[in-house]
Protein backbone atom coordinates (compact mmCIF):
# COMPACT_ATOMS: atom_id res chain seq x y z
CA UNK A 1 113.27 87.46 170.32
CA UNK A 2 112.15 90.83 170.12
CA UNK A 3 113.16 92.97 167.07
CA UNK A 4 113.12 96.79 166.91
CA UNK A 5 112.09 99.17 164.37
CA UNK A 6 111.95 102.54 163.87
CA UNK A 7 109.32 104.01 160.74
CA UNK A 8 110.27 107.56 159.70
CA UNK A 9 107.51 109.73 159.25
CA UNK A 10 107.05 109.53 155.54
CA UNK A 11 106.91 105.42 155.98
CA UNK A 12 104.72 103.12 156.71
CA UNK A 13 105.94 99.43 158.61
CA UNK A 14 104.11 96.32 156.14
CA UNK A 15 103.81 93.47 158.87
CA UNK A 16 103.92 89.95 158.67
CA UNK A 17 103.68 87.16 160.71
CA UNK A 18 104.18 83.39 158.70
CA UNK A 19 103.82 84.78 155.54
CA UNK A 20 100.86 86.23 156.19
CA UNK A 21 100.02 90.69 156.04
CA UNK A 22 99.10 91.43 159.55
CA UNK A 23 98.75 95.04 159.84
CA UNK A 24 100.30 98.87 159.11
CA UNK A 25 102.41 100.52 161.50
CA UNK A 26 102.72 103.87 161.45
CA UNK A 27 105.36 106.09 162.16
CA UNK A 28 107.73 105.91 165.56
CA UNK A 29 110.02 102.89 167.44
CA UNK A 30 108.20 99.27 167.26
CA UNK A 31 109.23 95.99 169.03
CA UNK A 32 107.95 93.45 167.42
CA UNK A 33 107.76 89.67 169.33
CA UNK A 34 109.24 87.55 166.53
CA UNK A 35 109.47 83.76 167.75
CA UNK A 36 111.63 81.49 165.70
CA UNK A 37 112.05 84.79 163.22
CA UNK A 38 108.03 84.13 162.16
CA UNK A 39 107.37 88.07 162.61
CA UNK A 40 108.81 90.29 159.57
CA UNK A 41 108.31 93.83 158.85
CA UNK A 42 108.88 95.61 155.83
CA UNK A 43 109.38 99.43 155.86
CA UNK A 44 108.29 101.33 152.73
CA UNK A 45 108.17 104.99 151.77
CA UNK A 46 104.81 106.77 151.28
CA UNK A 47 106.72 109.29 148.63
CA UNK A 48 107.07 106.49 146.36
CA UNK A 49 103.61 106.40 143.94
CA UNK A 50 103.59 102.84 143.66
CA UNK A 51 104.16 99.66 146.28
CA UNK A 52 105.98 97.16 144.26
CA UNK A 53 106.88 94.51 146.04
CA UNK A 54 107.90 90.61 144.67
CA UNK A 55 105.89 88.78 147.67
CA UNK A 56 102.71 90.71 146.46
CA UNK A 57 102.89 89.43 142.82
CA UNK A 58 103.05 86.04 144.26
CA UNK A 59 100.37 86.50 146.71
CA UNK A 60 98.28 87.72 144.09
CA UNK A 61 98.88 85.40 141.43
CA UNK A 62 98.25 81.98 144.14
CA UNK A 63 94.88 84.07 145.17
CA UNK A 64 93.76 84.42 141.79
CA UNK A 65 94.49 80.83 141.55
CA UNK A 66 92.68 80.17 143.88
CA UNK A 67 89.38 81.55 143.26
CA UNK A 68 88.65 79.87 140.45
């Protein structure tokens, strides 16, 4: 299935594929391949002065687990 998505110029597209951060996409239209709904992307605004985000504090807590 492909999924479209359109990044404003002030945003930036997180995306994610299993889970895992794949890249940036910068502003304009994207179709994005997403097979069995695997592909996400998450849209945020660069006016905002910090990227809080739930899935990072977990990703960051099991890394830090992790390397120790």
């Amino acid at each position: 299935m492909m999924k479209r998505f359109k990044i404003r110029s002030y945003e930036m597209g997180l995306r994610f594929r299993d889970g895992e951060f794949e890249g940036l996409l910068s502003a304009g239209t994207h179709w994005v391949f997403a097979p069995l709904g695997k592909a996400r992307v998450e849209i945020v605004s660069q006016r905002d002065p910090w990227l809080v985000r739930e899935s990072f504090k977990q990703n960051s807590v099991r890394s830090a687990r992790g390397a120790t």
